[in-house]
N, C-alpha and C. Protein backbone atom coordinates (compact mmCIF):
# COMPACT_ATOMS: atom_id res chain seq x y z
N UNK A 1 84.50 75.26 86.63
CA UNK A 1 84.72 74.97 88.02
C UNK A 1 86.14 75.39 88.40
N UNK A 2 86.31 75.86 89.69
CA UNK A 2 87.13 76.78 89.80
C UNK A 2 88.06 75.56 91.19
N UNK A 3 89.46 75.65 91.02
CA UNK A 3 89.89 74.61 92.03
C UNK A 3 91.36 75.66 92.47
N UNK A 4 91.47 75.49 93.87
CA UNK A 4 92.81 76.13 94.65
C UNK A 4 93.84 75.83 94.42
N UNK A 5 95.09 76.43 93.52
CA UNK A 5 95.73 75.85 93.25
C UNK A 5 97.01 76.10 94.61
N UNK A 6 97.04 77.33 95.00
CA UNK A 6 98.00 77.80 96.16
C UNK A 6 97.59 78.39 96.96
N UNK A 7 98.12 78.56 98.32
CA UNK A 7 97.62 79.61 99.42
C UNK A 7 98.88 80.47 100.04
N UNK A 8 99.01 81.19 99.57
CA UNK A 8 99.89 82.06 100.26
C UNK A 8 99.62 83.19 101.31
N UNK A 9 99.98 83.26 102.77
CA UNK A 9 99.70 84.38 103.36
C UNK A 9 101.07 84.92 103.96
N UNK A 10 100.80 86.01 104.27
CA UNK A 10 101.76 86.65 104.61
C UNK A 10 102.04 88.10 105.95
N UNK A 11 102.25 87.18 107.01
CA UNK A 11 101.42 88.04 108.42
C UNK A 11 100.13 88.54 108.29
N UNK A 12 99.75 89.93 108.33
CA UNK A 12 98.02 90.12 108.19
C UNK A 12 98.09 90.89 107.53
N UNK A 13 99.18 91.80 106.82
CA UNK A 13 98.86 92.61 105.55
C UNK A 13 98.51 92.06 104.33
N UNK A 14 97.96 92.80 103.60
CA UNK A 14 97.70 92.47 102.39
C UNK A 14 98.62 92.09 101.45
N UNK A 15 98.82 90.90 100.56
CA UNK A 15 99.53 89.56 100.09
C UNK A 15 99.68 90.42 98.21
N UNK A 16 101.13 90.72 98.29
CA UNK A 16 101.13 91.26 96.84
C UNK A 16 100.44 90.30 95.61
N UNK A 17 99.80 90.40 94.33
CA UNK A 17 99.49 89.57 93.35
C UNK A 17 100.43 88.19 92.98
N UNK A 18 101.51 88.75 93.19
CA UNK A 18 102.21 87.87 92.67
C UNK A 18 101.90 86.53 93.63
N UNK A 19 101.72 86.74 94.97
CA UNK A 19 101.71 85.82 96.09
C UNK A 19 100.32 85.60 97.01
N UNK A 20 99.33 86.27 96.50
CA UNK A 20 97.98 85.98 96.91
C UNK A 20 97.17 84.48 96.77
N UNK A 21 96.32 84.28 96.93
CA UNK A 21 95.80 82.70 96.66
C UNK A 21 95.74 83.18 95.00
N UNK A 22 95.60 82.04 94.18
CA UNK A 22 95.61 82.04 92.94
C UNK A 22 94.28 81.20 92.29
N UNK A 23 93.50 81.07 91.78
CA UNK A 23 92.69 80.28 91.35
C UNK A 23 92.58 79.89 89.78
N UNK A 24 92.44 79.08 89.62
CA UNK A 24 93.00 78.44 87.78
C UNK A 24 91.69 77.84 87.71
N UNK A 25 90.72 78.02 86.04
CA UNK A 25 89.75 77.26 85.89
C UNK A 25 90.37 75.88 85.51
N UNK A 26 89.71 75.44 85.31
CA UNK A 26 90.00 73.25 84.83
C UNK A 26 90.62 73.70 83.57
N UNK A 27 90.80 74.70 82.80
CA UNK A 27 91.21 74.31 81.62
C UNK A 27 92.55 75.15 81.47
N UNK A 28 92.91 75.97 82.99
CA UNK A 28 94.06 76.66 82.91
C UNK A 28 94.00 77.77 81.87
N UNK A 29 92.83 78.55 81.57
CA UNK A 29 93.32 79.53 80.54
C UNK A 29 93.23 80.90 81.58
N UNK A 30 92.93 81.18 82.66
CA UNK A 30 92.52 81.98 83.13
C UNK A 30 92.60 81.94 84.59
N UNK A 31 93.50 82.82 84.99
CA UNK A 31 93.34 82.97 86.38
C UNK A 31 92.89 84.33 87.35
N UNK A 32 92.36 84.08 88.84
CA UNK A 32 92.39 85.09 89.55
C UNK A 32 92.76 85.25 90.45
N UNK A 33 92.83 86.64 90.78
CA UNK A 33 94.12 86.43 92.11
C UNK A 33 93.06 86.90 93.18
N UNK A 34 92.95 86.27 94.62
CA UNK A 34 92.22 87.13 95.85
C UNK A 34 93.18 87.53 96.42
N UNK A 35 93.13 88.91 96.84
CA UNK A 35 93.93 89.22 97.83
C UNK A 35 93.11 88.90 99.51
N UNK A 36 93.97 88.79 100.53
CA UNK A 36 93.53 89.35 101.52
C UNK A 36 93.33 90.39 101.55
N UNK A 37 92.11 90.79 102.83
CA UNK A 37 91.32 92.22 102.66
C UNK A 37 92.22 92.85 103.71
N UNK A 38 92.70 94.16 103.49
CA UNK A 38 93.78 95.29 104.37
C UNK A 38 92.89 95.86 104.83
N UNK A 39 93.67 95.60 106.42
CA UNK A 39 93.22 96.45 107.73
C UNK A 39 94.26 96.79 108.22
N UNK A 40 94.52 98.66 108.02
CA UNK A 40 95.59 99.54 108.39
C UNK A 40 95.87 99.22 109.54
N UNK A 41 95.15 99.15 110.45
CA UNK A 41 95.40 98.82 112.08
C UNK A 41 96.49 98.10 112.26
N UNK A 42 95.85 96.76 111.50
CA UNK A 42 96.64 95.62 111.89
C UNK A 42 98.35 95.25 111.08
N UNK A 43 98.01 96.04 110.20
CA UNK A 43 98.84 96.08 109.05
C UNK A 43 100.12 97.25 109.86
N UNK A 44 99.86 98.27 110.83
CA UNK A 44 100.85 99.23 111.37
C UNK A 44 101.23 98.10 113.10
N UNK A 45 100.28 97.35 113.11
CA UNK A 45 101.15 96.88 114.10
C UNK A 45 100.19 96.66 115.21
N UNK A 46 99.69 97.61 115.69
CA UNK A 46 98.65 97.84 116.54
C UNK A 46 98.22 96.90 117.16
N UNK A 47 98.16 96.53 118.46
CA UNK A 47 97.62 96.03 119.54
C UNK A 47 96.99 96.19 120.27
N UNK A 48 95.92 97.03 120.00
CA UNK A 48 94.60 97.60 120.83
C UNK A 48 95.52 99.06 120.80
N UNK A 49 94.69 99.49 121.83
CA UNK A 49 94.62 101.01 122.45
C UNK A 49 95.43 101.37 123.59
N UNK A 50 95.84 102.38 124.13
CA UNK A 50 96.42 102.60 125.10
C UNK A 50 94.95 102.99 125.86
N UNK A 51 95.18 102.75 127.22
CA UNK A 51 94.17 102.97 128.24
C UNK A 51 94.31 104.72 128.48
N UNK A 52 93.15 105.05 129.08
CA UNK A 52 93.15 106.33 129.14
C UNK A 52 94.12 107.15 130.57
N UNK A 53 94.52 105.90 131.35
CA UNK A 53 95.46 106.16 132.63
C UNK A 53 96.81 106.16 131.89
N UNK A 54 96.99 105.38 130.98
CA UNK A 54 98.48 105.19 130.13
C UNK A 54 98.16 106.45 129.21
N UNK A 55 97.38 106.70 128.53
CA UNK A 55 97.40 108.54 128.31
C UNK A 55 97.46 109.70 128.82
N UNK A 56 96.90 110.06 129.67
CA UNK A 56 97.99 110.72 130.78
C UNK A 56 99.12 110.80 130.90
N UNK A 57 99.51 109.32 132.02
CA UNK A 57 100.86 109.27 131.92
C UNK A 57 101.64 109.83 130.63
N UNK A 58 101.38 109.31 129.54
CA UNK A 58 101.79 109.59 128.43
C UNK A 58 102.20 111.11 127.88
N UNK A 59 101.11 111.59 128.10
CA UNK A 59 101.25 113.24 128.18
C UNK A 59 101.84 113.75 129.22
N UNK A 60 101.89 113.21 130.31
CA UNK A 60 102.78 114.32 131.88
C UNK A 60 104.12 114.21 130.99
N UNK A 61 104.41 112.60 130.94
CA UNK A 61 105.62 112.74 130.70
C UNK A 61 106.79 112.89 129.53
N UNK A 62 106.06 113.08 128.26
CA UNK A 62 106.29 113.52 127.64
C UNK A 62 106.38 114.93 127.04
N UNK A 63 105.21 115.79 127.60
CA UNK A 63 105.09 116.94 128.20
C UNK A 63 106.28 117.59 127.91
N UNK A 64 106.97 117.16 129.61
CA UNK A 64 108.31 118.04 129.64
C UNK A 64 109.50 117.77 129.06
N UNK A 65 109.77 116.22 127.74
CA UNK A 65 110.55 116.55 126.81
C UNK A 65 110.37 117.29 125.88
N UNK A 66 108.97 117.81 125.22
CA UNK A 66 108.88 118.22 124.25
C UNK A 66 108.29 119.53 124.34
N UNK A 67 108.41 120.88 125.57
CA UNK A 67 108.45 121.56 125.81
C UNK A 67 109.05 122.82 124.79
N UNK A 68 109.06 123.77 124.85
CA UNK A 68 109.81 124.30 123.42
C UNK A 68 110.95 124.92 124.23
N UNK A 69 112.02 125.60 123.72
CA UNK A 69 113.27 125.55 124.16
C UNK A 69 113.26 126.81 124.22
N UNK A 70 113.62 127.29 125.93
CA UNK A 70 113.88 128.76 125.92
C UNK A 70 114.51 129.70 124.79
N UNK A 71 115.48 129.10 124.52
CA UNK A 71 116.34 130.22 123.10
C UNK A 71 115.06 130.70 121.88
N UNK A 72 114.36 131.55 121.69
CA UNK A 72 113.74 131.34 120.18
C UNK A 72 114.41 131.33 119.05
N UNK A 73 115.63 131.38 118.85
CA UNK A 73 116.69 130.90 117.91
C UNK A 73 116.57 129.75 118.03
N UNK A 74 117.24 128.42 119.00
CA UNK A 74 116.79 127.73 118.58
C UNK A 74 115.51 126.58 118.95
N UNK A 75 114.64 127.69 119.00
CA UNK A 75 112.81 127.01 118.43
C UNK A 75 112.57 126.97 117.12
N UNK A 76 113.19 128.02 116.99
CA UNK A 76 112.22 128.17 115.50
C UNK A 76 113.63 127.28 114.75
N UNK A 77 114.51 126.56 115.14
CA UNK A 77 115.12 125.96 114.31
C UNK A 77 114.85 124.00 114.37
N UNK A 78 114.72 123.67 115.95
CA UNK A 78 114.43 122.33 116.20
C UNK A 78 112.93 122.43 117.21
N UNK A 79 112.35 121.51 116.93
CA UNK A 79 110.95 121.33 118.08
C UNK A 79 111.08 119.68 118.30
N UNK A 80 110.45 119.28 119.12
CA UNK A 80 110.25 117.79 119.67
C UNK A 80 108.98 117.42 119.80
N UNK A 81 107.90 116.18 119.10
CA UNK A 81 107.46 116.13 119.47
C UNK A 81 106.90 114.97 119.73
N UNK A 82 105.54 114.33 119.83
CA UNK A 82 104.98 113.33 120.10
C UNK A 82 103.86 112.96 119.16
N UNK A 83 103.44 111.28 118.74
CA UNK A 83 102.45 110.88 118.62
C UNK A 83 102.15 109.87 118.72
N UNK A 84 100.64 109.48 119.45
CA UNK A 84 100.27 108.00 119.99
C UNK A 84 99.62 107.73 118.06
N UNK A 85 99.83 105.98 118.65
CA UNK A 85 99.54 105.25 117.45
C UNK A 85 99.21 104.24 117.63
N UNK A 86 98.09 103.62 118.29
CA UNK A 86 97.63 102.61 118.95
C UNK A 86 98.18 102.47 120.00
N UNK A 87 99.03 101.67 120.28
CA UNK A 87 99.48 101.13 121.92
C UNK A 87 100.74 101.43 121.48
N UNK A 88 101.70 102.57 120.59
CA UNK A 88 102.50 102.95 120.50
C UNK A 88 102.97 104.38 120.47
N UNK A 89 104.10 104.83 121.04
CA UNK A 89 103.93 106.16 121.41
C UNK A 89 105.47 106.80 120.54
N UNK A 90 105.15 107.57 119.04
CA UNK A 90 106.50 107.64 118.86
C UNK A 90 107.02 109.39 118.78
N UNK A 91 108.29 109.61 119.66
CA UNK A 91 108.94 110.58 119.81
C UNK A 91 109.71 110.84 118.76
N UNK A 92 109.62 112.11 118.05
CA UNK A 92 110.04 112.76 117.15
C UNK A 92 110.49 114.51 117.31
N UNK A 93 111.53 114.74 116.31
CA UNK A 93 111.99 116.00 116.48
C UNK A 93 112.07 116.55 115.25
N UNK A 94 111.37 118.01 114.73
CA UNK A 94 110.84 118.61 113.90
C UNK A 94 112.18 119.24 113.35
N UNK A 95 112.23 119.83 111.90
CA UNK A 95 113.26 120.70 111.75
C UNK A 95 112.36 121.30 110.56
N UNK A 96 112.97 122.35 109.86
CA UNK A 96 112.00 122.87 108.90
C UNK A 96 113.00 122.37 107.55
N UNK A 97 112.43 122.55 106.39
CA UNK A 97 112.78 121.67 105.05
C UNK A 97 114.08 122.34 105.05
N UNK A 98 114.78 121.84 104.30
CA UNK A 98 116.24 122.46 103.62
C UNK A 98 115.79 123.54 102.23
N UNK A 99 114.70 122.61 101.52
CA UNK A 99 114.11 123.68 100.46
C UNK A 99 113.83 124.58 100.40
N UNK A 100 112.57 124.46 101.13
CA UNK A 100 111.39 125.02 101.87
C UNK A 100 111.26 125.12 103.11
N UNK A 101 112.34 125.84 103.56
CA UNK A 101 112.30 126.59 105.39
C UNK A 101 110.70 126.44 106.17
N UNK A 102 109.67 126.94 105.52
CA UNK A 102 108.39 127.15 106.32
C UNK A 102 107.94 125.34 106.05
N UNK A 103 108.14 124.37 105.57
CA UNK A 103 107.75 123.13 106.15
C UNK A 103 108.60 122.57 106.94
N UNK A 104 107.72 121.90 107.86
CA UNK A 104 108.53 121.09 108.84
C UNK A 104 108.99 119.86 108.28
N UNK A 105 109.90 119.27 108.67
CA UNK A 105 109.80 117.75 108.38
C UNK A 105 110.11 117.00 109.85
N UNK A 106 109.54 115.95 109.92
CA UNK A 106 109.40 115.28 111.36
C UNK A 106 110.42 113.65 111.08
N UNK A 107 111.32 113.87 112.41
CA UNK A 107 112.41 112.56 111.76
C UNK A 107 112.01 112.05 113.72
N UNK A 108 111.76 110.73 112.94
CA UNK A 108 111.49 109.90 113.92
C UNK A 108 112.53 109.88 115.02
N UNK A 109 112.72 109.50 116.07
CA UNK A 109 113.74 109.92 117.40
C UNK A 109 113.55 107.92 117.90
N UNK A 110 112.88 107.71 118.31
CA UNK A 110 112.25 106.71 119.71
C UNK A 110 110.99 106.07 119.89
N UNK A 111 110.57 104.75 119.64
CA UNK A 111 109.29 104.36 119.61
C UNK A 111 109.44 103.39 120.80
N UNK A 112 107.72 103.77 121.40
CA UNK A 112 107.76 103.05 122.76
C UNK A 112 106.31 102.55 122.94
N UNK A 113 106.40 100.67 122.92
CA UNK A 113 105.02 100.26 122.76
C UNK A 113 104.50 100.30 123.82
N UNK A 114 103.65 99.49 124.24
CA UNK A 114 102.77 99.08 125.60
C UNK A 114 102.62 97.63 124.98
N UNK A 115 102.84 96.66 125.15
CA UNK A 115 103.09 95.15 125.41
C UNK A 115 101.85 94.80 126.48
N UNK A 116 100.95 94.67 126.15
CA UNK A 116 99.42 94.82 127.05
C UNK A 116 99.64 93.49 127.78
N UNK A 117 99.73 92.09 127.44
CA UNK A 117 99.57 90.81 128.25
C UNK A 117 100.98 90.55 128.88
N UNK A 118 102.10 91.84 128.83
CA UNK A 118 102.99 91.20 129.53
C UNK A 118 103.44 92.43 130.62
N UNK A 119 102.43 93.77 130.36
CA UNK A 119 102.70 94.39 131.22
C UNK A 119 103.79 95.97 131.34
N UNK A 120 104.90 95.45 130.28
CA UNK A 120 105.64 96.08 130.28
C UNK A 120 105.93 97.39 128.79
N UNK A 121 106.92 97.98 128.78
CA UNK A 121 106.61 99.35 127.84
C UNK A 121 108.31 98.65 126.94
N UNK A 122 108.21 98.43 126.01
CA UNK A 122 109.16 98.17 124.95
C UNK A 122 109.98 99.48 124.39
N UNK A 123 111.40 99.85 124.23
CA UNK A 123 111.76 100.85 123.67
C UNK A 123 112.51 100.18 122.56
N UNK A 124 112.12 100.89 121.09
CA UNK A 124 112.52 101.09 119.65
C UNK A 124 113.65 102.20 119.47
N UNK A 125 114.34 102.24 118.56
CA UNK A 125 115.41 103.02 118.01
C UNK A 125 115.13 102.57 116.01
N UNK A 126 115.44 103.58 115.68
CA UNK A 126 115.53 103.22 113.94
C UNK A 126 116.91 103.53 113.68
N UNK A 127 117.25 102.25 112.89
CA UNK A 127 118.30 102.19 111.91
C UNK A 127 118.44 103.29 110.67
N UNK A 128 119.40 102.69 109.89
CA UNK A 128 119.79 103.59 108.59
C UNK A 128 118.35 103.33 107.69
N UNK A 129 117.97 101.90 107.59
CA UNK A 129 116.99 101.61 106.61
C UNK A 129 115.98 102.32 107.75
N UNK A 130 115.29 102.66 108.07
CA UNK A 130 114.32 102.65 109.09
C UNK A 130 113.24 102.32 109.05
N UNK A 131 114.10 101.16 109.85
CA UNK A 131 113.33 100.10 110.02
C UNK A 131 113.29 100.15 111.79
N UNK A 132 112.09 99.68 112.53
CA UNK A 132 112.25 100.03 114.49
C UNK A 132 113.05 98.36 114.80
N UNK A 133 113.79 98.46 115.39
CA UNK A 133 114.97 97.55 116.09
C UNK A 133 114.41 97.57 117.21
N UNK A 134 114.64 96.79 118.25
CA UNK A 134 114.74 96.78 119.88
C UNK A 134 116.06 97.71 120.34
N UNK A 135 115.68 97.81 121.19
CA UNK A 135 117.21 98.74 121.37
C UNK A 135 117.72 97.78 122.53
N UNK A 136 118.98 97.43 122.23
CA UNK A 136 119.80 96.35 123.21
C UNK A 136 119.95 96.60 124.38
N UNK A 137 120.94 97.90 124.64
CA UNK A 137 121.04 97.98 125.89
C UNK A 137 120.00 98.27 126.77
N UNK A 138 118.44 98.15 126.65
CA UNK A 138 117.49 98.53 127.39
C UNK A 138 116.23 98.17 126.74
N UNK A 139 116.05 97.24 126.11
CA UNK A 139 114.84 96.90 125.00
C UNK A 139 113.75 97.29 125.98
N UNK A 140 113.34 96.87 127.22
CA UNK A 140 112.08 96.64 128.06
C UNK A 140 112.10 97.00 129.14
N UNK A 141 111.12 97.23 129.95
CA UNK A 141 110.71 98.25 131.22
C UNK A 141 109.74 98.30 131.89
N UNK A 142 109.21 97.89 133.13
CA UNK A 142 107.36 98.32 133.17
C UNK A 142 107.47 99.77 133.70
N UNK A 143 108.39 100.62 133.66
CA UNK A 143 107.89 102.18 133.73
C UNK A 143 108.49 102.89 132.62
N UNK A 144 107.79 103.66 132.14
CA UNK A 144 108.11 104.28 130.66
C UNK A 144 108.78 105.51 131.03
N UNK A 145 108.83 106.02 132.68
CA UNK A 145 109.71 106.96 132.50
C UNK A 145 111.56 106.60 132.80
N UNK A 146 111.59 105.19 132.77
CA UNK A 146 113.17 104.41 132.99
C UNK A 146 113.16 104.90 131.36
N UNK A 147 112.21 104.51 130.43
CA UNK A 147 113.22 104.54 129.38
C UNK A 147 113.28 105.63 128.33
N UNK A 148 112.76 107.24 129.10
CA UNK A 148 112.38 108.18 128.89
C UNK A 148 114.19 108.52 129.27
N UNK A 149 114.09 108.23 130.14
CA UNK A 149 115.41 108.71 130.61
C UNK A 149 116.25 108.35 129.85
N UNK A 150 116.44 106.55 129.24
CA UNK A 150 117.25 106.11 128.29
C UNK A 150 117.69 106.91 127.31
N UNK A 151 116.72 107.12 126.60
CA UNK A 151 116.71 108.05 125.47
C UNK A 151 116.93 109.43 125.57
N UNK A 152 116.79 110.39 127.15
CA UNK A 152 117.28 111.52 126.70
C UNK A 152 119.05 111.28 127.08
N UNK A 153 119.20 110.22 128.01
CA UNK A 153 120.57 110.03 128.02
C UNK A 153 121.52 110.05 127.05
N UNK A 154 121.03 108.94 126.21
CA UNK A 154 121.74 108.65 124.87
C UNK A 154 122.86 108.07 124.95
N UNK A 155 123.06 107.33 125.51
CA UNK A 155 124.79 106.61 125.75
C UNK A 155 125.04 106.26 124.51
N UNK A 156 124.34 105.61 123.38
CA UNK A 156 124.88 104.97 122.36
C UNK A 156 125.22 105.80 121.16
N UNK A 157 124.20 106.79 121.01
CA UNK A 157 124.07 108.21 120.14
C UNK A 157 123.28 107.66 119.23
N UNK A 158 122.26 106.47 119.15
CA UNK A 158 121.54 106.32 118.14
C UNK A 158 120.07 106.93 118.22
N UNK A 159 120.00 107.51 119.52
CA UNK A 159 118.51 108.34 119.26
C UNK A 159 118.89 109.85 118.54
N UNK A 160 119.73 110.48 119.53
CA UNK A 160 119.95 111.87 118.37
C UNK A 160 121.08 112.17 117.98
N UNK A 161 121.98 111.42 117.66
CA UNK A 161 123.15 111.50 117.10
C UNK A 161 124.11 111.75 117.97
């Protein structure tokens, strides 16, 4: 007979072994661990979907940041671009490897949620660890092109240096 000895959870990702529920038979020689069952969705954050009017928008206006840059010198050296991720939209700028010139590598820029029950569009910045922060001087917005602007402004220099 099998009895609970702990319950550990840990937001909705999946609960390492060490910290999962644990189960011990009556005689303690043997235990098992359950994990909670992982759902990527929920586990990246995700809050539903962006609506298909907030996609659009999404594309007009992102559109014309990530346009490619008259010079083809430098195109083929920096690109900008975009990707939705549930009800999150994150702006990024391409460069090609230091190794390996013909791969790109994509370094995160600006993440911008949709906050569905409160209406409004949240703007992110990443740290050294990168990890997404609120960004202080402008965390929140209900038009995403106020903080489109934020970010190509850059007063602080933490979106592109």
């Amino acid at each position: 007979m099998l009895r609970r000895l702990q319950t550990y959870r840990i937001g909705i990702a999946r609960a390492p072994p060490s910290l999962a529920n644990r189960w011990l038979d009556k005689d303690n020689q043997s235990a098992q661990i359950e994990s909670m069952p992982y759902d990527p969705q929920r586990a990246a954050g995700a809050r539903g979907k962006l609506s298909e009017l907030q996609q659009i928008q999404v594309e007009r206006l992102l559109a014309a940041i990530c346009k490619p840059h008259p010079d083809p010198k430098v195109n083929a050296m920096v690109r900008k671009g975009y990707r939705v991720e549930g009800a999150a939209v994150v702006l990024f700028e391409s460069r090609p490897a230091f190794l390996a010139p013909h791969d790109w590598q994509d370094l995160d820029v600006a993440k911008f949620r949709f906050n569905k029950s409160r209406g409004i569009w949240q703007l992110f910045c990443q740290f050294r660890d990168l990890r997404w922060r609120a960004y202080e001087p402008l965390p929140e917005s209900p038009d995403l092109s106020e903080l489109l602007a934020e970010v190509e402004k850059d007063p602080t220099g933490i979106f592109w240096g």
